[in-house]
C-alpha atoms as a PDB file:
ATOM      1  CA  UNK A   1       6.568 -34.577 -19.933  1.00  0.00           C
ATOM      2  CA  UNK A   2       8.859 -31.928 -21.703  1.00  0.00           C
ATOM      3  CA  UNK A   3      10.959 -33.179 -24.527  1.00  0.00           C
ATOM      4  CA  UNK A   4      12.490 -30.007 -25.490  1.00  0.00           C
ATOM      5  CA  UNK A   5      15.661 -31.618 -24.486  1.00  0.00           C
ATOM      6  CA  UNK A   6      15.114 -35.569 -25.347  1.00  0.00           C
ATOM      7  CA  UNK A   7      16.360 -35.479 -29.369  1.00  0.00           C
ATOM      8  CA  UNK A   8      12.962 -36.654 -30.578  1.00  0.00           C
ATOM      9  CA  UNK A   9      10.002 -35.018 -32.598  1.00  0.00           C
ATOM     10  CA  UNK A  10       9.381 -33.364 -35.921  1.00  0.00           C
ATOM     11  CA  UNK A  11      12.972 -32.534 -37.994  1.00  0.00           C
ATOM     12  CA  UNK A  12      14.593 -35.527 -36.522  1.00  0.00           C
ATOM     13  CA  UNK A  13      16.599 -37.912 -38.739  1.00  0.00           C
ATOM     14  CA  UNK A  14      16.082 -41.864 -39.691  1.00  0.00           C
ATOM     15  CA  UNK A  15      17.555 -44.451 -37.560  1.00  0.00           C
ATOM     16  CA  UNK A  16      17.611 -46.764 -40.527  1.00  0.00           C
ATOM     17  CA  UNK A  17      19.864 -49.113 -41.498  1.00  0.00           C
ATOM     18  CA  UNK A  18      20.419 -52.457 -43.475  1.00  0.00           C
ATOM     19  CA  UNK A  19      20.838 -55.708 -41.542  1.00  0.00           C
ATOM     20  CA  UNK A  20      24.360 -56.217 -43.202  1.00  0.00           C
ATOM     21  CA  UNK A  21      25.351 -53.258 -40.252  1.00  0.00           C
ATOM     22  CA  UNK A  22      23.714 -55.087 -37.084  1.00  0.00           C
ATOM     23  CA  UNK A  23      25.230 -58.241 -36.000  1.00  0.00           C
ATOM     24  CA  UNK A  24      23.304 -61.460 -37.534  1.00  0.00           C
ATOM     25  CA  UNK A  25      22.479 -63.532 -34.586  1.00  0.00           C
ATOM     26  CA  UNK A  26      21.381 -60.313 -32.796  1.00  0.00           C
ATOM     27  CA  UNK A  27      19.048 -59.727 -35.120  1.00  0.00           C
ATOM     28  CA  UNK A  28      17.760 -63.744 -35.279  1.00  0.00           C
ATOM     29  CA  UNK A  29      17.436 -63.357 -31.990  1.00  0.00           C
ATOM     30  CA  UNK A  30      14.553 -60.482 -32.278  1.00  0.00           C
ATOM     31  CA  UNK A  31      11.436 -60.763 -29.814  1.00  0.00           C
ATOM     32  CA  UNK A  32       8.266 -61.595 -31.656  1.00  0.00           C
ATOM     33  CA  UNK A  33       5.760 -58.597 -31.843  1.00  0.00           C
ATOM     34  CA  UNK A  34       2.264 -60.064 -30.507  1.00  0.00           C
ATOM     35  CA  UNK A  35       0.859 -56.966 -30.666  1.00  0.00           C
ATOM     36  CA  UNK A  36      -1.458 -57.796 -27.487  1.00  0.00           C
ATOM     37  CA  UNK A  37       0.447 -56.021 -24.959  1.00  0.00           C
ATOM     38  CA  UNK A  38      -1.729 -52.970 -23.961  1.00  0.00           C
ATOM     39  CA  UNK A  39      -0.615 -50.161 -21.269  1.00  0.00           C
ATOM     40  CA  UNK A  40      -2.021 -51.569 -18.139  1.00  0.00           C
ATOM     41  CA  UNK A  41      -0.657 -48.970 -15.386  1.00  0.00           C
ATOM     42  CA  UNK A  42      -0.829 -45.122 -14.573  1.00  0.00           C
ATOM     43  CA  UNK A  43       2.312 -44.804 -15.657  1.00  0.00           C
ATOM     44  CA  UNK A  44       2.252 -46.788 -18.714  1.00  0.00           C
ATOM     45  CA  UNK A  45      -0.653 -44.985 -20.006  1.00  0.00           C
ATOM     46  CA  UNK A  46       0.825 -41.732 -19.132  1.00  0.00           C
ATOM     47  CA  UNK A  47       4.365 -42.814 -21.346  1.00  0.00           C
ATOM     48  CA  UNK A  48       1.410 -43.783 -24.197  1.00  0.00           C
ATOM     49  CA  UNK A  49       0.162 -40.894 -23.984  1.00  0.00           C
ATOM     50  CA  UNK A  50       3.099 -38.520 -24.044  1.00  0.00           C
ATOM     51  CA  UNK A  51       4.386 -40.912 -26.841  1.00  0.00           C
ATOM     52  CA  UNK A  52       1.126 -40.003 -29.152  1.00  0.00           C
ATOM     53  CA  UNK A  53       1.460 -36.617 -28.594  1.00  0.00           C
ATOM     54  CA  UNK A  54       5.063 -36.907 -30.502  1.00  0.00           C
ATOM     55  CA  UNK A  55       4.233 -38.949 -32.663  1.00  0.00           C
ATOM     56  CA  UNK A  56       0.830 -36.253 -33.581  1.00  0.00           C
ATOM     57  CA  UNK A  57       3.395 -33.476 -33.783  1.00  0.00           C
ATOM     58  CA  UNK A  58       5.658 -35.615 -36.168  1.00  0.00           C
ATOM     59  CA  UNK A  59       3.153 -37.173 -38.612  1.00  0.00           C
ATOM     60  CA  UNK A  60       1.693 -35.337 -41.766  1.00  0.00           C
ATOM     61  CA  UNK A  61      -1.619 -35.879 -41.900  1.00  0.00           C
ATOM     62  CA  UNK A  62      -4.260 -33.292 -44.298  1.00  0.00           C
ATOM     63  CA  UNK A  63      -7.488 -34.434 -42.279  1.00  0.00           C
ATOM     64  CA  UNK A  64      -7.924 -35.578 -38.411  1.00  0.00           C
ATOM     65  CA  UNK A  65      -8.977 -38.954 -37.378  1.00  0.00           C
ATOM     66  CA  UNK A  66     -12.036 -39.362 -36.865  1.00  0.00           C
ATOM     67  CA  UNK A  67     -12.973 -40.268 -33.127  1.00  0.00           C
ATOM     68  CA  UNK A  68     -12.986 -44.237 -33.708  1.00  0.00           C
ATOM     69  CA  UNK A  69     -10.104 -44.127 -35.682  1.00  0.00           C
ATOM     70  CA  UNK A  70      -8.375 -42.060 -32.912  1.00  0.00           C
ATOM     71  CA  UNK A  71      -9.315 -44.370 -30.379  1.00  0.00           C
ATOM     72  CA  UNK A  72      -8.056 -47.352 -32.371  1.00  0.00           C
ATOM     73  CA  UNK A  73      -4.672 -44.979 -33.372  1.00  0.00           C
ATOM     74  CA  UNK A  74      -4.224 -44.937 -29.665  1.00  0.00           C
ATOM     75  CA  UNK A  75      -4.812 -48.342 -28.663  1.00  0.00           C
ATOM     76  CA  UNK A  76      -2.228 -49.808 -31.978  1.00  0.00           C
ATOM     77  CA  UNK A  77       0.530 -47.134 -30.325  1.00  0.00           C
ATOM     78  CA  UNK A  78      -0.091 -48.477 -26.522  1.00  0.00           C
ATOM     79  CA  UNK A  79       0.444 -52.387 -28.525  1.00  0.00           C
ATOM     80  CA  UNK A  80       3.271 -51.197 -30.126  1.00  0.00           C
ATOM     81  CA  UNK A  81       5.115 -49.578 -27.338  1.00  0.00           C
ATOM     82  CA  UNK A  82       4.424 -52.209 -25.279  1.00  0.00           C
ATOM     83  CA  UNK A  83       6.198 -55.059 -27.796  1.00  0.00           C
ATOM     84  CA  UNK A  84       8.830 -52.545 -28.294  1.00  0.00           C
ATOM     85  CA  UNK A  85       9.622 -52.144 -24.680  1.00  0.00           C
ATOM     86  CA  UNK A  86       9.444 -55.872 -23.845  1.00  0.00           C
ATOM     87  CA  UNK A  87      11.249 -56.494 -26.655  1.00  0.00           C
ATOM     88  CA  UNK A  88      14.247 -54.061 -25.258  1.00  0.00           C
ATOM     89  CA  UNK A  89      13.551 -55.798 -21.451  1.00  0.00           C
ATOM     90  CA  UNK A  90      13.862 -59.468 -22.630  1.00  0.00           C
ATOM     91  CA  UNK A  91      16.120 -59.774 -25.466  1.00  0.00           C
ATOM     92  CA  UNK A  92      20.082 -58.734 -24.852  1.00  0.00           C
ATOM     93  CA  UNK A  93      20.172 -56.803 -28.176  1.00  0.00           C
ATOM     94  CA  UNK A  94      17.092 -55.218 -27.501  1.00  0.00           C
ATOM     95  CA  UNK A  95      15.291 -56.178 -31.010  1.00  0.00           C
ATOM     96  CA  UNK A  96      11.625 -57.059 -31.670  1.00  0.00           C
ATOM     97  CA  UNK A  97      10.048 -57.920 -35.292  1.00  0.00           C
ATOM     98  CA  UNK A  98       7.011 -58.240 -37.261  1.00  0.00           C
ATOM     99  CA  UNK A  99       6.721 -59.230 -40.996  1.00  0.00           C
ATOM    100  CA  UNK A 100       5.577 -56.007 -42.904  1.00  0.00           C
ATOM    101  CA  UNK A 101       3.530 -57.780 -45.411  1.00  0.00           C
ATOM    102  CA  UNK A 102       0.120 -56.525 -45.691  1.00  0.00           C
ATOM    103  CA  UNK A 103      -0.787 -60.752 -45.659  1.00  0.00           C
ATOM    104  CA  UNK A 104       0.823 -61.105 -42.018  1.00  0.00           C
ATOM    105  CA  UNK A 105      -1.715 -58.600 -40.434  1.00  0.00           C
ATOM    106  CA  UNK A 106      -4.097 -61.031 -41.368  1.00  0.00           C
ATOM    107  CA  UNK A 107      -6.896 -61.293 -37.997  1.00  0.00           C
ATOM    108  CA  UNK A 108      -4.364 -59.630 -36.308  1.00  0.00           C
ATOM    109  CA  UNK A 109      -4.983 -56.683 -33.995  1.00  0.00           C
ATOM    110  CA  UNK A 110      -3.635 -54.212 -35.586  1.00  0.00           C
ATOM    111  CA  UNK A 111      -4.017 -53.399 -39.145  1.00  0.00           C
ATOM    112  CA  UNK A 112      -1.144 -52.937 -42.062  1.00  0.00           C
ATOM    113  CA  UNK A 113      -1.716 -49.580 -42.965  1.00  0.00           C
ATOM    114  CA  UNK A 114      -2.081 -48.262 -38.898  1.00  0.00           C
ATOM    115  CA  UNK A 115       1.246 -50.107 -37.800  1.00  0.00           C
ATOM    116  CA  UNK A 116       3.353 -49.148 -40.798  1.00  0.00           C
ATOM    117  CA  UNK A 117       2.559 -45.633 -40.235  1.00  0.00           C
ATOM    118  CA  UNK A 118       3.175 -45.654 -36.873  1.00  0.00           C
ATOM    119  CA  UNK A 119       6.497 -47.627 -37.015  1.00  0.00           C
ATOM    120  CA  UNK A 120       7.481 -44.893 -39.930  1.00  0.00           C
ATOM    121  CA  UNK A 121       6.278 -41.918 -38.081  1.00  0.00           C
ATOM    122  CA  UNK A 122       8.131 -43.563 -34.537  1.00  0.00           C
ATOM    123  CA  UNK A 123      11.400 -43.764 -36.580  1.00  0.00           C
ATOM    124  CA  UNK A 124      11.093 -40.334 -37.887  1.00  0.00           C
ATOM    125  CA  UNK A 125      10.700 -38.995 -34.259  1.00  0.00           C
ATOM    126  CA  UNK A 126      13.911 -40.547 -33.045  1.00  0.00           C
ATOM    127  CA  UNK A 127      12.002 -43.195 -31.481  1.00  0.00           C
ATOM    128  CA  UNK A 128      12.913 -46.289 -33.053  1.00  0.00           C
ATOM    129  CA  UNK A 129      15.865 -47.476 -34.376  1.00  0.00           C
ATOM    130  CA  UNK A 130      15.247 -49.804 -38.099  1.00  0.00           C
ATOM    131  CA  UNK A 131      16.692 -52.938 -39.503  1.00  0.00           C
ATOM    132  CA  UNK A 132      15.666 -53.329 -42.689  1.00  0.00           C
ATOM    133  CA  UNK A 133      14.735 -56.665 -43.913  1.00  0.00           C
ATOM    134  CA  UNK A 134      16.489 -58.529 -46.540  1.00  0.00           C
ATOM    135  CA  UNK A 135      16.291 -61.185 -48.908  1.00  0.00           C
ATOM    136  CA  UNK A 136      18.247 -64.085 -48.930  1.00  0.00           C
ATOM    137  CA  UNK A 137      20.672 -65.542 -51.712  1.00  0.00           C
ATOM    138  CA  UNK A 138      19.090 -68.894 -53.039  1.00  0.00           C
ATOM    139  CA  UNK A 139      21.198 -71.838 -54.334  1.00  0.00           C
ATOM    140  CA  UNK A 140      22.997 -71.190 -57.276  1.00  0.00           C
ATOM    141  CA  UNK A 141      22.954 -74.533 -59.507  1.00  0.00           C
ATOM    142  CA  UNK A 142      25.382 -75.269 -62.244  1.00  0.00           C
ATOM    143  CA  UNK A 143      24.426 -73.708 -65.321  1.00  0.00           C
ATOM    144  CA  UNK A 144      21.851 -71.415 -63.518  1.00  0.00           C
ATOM    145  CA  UNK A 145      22.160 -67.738 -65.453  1.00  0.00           C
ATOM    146  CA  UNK A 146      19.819 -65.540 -63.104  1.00  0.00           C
ATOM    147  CA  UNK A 147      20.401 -65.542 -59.213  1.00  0.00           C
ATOM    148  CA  UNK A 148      17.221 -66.176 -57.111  1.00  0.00           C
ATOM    149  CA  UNK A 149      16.193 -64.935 -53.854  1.00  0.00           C
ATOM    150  CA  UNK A 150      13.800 -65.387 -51.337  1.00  0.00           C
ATOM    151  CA  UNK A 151      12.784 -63.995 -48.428  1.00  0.00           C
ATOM    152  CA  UNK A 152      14.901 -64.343 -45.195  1.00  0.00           C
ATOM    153  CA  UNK A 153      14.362 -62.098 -41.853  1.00  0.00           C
ATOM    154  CA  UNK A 154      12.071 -59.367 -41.162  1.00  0.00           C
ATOM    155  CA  UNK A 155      12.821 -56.043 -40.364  1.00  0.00           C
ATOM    156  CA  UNK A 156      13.660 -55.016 -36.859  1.00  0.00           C
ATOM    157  CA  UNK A 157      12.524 -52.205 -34.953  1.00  0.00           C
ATOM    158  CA  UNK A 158      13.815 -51.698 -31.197  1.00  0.00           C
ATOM    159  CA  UNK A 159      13.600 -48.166 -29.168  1.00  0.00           C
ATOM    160  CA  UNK A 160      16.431 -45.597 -29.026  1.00  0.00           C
ATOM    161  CA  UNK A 161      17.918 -44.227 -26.413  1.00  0.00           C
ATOM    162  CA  UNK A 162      15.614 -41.522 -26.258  1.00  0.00           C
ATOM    163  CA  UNK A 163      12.643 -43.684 -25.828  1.00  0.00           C
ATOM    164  CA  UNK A 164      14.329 -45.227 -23.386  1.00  0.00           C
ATOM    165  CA  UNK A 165      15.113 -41.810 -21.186  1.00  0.00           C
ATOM    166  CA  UNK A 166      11.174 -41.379 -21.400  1.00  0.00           C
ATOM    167  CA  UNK A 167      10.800 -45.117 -20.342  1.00  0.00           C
ATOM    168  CA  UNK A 168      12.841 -44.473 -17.631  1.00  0.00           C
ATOM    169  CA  UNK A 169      11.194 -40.929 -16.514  1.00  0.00           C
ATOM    170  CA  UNK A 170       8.181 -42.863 -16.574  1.00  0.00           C
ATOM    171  CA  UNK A 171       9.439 -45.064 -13.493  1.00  0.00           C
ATOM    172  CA  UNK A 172       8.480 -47.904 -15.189  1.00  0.00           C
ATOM    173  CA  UNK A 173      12.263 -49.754 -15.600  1.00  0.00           C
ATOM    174  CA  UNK A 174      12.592 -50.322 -12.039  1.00  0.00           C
ATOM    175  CA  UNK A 175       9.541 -53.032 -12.168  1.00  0.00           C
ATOM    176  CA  UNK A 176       9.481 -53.386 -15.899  1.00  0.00           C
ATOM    177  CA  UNK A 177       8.060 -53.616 -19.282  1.00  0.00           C
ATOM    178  CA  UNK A 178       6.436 -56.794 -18.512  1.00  0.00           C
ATOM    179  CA  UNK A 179       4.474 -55.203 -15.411  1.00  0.00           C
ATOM    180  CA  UNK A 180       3.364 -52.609 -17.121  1.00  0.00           C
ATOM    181  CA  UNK A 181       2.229 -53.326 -20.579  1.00  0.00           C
ATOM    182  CA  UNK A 182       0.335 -56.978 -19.312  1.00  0.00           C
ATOM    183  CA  UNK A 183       0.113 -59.617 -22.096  1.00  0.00           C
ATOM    184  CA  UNK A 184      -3.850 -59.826 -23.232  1.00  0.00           C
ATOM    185  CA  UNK A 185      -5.240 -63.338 -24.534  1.00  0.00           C
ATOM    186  CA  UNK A 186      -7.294 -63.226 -27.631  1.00  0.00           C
ATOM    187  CA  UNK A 187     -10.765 -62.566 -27.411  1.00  0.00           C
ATOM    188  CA  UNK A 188     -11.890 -65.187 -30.256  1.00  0.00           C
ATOM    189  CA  UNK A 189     -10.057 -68.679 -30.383  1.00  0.00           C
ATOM    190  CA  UNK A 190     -10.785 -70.134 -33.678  1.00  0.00           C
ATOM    191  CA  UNK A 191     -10.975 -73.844 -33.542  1.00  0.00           C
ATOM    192  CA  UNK A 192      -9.945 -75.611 -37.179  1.00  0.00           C
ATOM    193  CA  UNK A 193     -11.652 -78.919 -37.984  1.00  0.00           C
ATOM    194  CA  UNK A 194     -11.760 -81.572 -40.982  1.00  0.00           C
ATOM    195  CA  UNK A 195     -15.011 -81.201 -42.973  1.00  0.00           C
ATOM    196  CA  UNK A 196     -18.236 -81.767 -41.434  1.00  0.00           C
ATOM    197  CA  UNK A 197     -20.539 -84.716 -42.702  1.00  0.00           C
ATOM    198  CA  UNK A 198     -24.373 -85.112 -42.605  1.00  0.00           C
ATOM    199  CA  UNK A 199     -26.193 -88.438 -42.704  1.00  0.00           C
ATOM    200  CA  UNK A 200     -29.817 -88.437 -42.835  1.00  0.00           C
ATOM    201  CA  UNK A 201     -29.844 -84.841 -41.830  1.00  0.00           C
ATOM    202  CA  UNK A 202     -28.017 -85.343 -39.160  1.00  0.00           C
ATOM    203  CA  UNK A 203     -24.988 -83.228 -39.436  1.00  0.00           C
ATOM    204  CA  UNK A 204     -21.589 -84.021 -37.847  1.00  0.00           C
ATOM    205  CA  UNK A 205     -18.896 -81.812 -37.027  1.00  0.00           C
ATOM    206  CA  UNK A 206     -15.412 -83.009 -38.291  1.00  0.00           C
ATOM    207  CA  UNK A 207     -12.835 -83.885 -36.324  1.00  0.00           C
ATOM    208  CA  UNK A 208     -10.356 -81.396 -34.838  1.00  0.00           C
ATOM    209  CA  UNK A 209      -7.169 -80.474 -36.321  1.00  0.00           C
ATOM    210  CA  UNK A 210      -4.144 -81.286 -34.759  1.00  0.00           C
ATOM    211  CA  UNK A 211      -2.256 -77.798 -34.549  1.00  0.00           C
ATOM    212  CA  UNK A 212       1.557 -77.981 -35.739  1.00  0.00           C
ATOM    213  CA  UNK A 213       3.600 -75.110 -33.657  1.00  0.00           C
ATOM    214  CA  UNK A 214       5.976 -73.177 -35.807  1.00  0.00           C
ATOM    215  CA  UNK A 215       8.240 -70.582 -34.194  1.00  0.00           C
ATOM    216  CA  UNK A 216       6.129 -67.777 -34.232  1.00  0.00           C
ATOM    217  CA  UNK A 217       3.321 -69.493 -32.270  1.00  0.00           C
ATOM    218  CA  UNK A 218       6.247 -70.829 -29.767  1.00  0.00           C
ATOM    219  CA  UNK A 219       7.549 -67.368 -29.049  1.00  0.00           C
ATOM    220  CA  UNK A 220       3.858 -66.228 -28.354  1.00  0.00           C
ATOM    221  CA  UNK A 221       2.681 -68.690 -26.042  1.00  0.00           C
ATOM    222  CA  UNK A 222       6.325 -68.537 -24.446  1.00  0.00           C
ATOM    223  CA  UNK A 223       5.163 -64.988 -23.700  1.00  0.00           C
ATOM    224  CA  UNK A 224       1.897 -65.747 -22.946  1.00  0.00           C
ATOM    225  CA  UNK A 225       3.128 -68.546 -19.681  1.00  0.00           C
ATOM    226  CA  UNK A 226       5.630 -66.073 -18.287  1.00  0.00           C
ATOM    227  CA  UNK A 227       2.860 -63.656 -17.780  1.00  0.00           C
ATOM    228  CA  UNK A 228       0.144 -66.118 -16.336  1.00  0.00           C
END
């Protein structure tokens, strides 16, 4: 795939922005980035690939990966395409998230350190386009001398155009994101329970925890039915 002529690679500018410029509700709106959404055709693996190869030619790195961490590289950059794209397929304004705090990569798939340098070295490629995240204002009481904040929304990634004219050299719009980049369910399931008793040596596993949905785990097992 040549992309002498697609605006993306080394010496291209940041598509970064604060939320104040992107409409509000668009960004509320954002796709949820499982991060479980590998390459799963020829021609998905193929748009990985030629993806990775930019994104080698972008990055400034003093030492090479070594082979597992190449292989992992390359399987966080399929995950990440794939939420990206999905993201830009299902969602009018084209935005997906993902909290960039190291404690939100937490038994996830992909670590802090791998995705923030990918997202960073995406966006310097002309890949991505940014929305930062922001704080939010917190009540101001009477009498109150300091203003307090705390956090509000995430910051948004979703592909530019150029992305898109790869995505769409690829052949894979006409079926696609969804059908390309299939939705994988975790490997582990990790079952929470009260405490366990023991009577007379006899030990007793505790009850099972009732699991409260928030809106994260909604919008992931929302995306986990439409592919099943």
């Amino acid at each position: 795939m040549d992309h002498s002529l697609t605006g993306v690679g080394p010496g291209h500018t940041r598509n970064r922005k604060p939320m104040s410029d992107h409409d509000y509700d668009e960004l509320k709106n954002a796709r949820y980035m499982s991060l479980s959404c590998p390459p799963s055709s020829l021609q998905s693996k193929a748009l990985v690939g030629a993806i990775i190869d930019i994104i080698l030619d972008t990055e400034e790195r003093r030492r090479a990966r070594t082979p597992d961490n190449a292989a992992s590289f390359q399987e966080a950059v399929g995950k990440i395409v794939g939420d990206l794209l999905i993201g830009h397929e299902v969602k009018d304004a084209a935005w997906s998230y993902h909290p960039i705090a190291t404690s939100a990569f937490s038994d996830r798939p992909i670590g802090y350190k791998t995705f923030k340098s990918i997202m960073e070295t995406m966006e310097k490629a002309g890949l991505i386009e940014v929305s930062l995240g922001r704080n939010a204002k917190g009540v101001q009481f009477e009498g109150m001398t300091t203003t307090t904040f705390h956090p509000s929304l995430a910051t948004r990634f979703k592909p530019t155009m150029a992305l898109i004219a790869m995505v769409e050299e690829a052949t894979i719009v006409e079926e696609g994101a969804s059908k390309h980049f299939l939705h994988q369910l975790p490997k582990r399931v990790i079952e929470v329970r009260g405490r366990s008793s023991t009577v007379r040596g006899i030990k007793t596993k505790g009850t099972k925890i009732r699991f409260t949905h928030s809106d994260k785990s909604l919008a992931m097992e929302a995306e986990s039915c439409r592919h099943t």
